[in-house]
Protein backbone atom coordinates (compact mmCIF):
# COMPACT_ATOMS: atom_id res chain seq x y z
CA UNK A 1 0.00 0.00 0.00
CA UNK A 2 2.84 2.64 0.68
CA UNK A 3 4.96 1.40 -2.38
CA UNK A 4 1.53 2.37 -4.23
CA UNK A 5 0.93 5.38 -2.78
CA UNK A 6 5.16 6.33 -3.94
CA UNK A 7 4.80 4.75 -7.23
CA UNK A 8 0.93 6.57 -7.93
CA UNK A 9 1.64 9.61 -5.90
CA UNK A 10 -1.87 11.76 -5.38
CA UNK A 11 -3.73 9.62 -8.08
CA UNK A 12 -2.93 6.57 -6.06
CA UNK A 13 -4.35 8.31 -2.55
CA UNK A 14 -6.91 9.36 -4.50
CA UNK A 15 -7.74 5.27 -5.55
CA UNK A 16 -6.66 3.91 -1.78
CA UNK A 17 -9.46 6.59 -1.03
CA UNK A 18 -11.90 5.93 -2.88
CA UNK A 19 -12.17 1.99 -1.88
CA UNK A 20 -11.73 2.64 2.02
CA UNK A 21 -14.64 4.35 1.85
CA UNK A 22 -16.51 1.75 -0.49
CA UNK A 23 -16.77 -0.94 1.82
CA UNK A 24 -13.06 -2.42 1.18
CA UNK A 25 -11.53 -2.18 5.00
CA UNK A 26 -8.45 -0.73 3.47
CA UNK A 27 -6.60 0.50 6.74
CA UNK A 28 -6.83 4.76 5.94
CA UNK A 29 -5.09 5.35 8.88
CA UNK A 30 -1.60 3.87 7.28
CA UNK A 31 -2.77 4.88 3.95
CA UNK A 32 -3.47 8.61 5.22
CA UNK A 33 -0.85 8.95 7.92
CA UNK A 34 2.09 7.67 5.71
CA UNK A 35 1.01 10.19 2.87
CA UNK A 36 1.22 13.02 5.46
CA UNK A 37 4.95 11.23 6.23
CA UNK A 38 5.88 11.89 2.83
CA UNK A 39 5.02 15.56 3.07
CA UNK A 40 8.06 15.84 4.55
CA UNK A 41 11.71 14.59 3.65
CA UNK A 42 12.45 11.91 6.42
CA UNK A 43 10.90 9.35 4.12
CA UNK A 44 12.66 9.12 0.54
CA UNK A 45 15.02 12.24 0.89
CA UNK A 46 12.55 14.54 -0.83
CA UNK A 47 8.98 16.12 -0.15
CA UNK A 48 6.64 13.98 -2.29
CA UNK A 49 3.46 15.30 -1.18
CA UNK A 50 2.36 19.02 0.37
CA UNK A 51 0.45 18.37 3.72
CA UNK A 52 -3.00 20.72 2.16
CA UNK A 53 -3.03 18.69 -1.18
CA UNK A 54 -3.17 15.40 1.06
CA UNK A 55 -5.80 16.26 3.09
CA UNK A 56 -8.39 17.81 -0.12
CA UNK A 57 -7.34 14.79 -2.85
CA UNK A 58 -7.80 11.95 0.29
CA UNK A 59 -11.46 14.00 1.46
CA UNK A 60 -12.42 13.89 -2.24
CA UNK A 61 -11.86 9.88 -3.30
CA UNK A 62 -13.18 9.31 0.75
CA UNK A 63 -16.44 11.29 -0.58
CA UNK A 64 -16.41 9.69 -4.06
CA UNK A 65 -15.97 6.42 -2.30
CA UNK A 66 -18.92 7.26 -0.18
CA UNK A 67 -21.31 8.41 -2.69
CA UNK A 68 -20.48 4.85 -4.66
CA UNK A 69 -21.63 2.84 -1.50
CA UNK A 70 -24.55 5.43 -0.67
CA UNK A 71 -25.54 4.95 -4.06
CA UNK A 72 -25.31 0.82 -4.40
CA UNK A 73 -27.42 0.93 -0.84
CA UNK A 74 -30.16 3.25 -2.47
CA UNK A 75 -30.87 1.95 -5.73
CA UNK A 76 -29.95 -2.53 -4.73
CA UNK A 77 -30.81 -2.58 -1.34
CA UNK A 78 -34.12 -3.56 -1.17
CA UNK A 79 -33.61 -6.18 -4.35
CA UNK A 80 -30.47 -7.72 -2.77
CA UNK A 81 -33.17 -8.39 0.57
CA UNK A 82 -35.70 -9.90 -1.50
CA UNK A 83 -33.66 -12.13 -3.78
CA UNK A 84 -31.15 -13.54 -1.50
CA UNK A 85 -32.25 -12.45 1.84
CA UNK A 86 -32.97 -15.58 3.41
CA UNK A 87 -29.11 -15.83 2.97
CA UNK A 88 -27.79 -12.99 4.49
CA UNK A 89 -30.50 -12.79 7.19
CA UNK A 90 -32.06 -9.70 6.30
CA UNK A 91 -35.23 -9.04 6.30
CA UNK A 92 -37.35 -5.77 5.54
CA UNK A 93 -38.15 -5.46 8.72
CA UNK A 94 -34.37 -4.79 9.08
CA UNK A 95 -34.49 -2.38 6.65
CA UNK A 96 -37.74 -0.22 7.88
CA UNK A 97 -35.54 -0.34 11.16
CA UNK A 98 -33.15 0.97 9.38
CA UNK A 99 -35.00 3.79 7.96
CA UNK A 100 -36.43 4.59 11.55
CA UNK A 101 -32.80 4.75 13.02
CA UNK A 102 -31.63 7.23 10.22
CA UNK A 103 -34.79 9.27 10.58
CA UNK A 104 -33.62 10.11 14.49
CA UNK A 105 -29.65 9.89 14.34
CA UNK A 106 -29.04 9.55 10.59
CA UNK A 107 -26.71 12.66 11.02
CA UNK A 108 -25.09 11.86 13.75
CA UNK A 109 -24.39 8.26 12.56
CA UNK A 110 -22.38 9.45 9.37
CA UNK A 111 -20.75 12.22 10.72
CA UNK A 112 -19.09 9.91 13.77
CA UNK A 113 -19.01 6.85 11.68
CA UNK A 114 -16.76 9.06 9.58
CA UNK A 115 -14.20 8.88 12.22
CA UNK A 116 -14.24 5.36 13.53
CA UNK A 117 -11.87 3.04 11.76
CA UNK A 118 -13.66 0.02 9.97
CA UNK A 119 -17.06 1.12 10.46
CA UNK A 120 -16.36 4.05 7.97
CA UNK A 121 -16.08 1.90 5.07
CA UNK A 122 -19.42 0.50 5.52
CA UNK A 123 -21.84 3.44 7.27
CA UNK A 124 -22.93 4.74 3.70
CA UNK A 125 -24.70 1.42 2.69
CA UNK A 126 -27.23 1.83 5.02
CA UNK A 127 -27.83 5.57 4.72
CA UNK A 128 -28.24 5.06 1.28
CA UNK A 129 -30.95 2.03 2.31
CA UNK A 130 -32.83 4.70 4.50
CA UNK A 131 -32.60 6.86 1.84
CA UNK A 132 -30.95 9.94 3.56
CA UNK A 133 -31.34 13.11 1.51
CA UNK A 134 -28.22 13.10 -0.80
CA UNK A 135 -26.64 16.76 0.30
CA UNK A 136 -26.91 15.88 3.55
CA UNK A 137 -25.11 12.89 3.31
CA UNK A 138 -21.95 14.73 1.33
CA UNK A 139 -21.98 17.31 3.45
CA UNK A 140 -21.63 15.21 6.82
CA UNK A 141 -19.39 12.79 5.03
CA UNK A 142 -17.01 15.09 3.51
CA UNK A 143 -17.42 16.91 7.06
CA UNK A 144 -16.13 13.45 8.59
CA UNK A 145 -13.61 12.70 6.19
CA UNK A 146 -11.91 15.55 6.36
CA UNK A 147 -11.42 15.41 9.91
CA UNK A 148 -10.19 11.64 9.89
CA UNK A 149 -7.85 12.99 7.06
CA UNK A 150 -6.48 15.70 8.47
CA UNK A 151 -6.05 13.48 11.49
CA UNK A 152 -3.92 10.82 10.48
CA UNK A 153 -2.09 12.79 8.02
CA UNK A 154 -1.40 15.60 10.42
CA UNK A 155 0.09 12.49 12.75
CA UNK A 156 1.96 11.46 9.78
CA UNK A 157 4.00 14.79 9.29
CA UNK A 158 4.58 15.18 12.96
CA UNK A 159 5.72 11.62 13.16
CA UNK A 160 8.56 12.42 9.81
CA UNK A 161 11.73 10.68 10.50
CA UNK A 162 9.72 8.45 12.99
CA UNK A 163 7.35 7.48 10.02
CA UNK A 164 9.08 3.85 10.16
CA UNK A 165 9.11 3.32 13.87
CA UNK A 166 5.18 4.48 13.67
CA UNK A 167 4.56 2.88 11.42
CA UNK A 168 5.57 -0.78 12.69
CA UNK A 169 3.12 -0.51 15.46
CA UNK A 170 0.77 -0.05 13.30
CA UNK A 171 1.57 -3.17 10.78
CA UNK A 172 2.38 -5.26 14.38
CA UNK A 173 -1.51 -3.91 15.22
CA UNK A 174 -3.32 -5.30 12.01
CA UNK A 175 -3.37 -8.91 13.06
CA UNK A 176 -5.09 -8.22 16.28
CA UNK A 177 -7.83 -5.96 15.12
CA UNK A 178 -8.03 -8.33 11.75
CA UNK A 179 -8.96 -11.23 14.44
CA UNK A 180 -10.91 -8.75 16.64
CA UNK A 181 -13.07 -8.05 13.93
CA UNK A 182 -13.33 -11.89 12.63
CA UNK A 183 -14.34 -12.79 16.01
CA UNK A 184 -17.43 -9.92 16.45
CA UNK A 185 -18.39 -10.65 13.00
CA UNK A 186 -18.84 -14.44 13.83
CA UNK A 187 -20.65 -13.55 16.90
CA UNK A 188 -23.09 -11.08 15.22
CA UNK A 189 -23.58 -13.66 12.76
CA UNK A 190 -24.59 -16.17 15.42
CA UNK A 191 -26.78 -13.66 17.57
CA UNK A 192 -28.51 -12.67 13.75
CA UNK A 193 -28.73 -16.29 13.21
CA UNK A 194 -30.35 -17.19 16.57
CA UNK A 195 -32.52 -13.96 16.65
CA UNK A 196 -34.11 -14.84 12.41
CA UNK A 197 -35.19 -18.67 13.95
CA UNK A 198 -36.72 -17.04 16.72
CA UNK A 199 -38.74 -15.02 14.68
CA UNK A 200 -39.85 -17.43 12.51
CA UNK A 201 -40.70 -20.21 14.97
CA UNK A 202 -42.96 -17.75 16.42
């Protein structure tokens, strides 16, 4: 990912953007904090990047990302439920909770969601389920993104000759939260599982 980001320069943050944010768990917070690294010269020698130009091209592709997700939620999600629901345990019940949730804390969901690793590749699926009024949804995102950006690439620069040193915690990190999240998913599965043949027994 950081050879890509050196080889592809703004285009590639741009790309590593764009899918973080379209429910690929890409880990942004390398992607974005070792592009703020290479605004300086600790890195490679030379200033790659400018710290301002990270921060816009990264809150773009996380916003075009977004709007990709939003869009696949809005126009499939009801279709994916009724053709292979059964399968992925989802009813519409689940989505008309949905809806109900977005219609009290829609805004507050994105906008934090924006900010929480992992869950901010996935939060504009269901917004786009619920149907959440478009600007509103690019305005909180981009709102969101921007701050996780400026964040971790912010961290990044200050970090500059420590970029390495940083940046093997993080890599040393992965594996934990890769199992972490392996381990809730198979136990929301199972609660969704247990909850679906409750509901149908009855």
């Amino acid at each position: 990912m950081n050879s890509f980001i050196q080889s592809y320069g703004y285009f590639g943050l741009f790309v590593l953007a764009v899918l973080s944010s379209a429910c690929i768990p890409i880990p942004s917070e390398v992607a974005f904090g070792f592009a703020g690294a290479l605004c300086t010269s600790a890195v490679t020698g030379h200033v790659q990047f400018t710290l301002w130009a990270v921060i816009v091209v990264a809150s773009l592709g996380s916003l075009v990302g977004s709007i990709i997700a939003y869009e696949v939620g809005r126009s499939a999600g009801r279709t994916i439920v009724d053709r292979w629901g059964k399968w992925i345990l989802l009813s519409h019940r689940d989505l008309d909770n949905t809806e109900r949730w977005f219609e009290k804390y829609g805004d507050l969901s994105v906008l934090v969601s924006r900010v929480l690793p992992f869950v901010r590749s996935f939060i504009s699926v269901p917004a786009g389920i619920a149907e959440m009024k478009r600007l509103r949804f690019d305005v909180l995102t981009l709102i969101g993104s921007t701050a996780w950006v400026a964040l971790n690439a912010g961290l990044g620069y200050a970090a500059g000759s420590n970029w390495k040193h940083v940046s093997h915690y993080f890599h040393d990190a992965e594996l934990p939260i890769i199992i972490l999240v392996l381990l809730l998913a198979v136990a929301a599965f199972w609660h969704r599982w247990r909850t679906v043949r409750r509901h149908n027994a009855s």
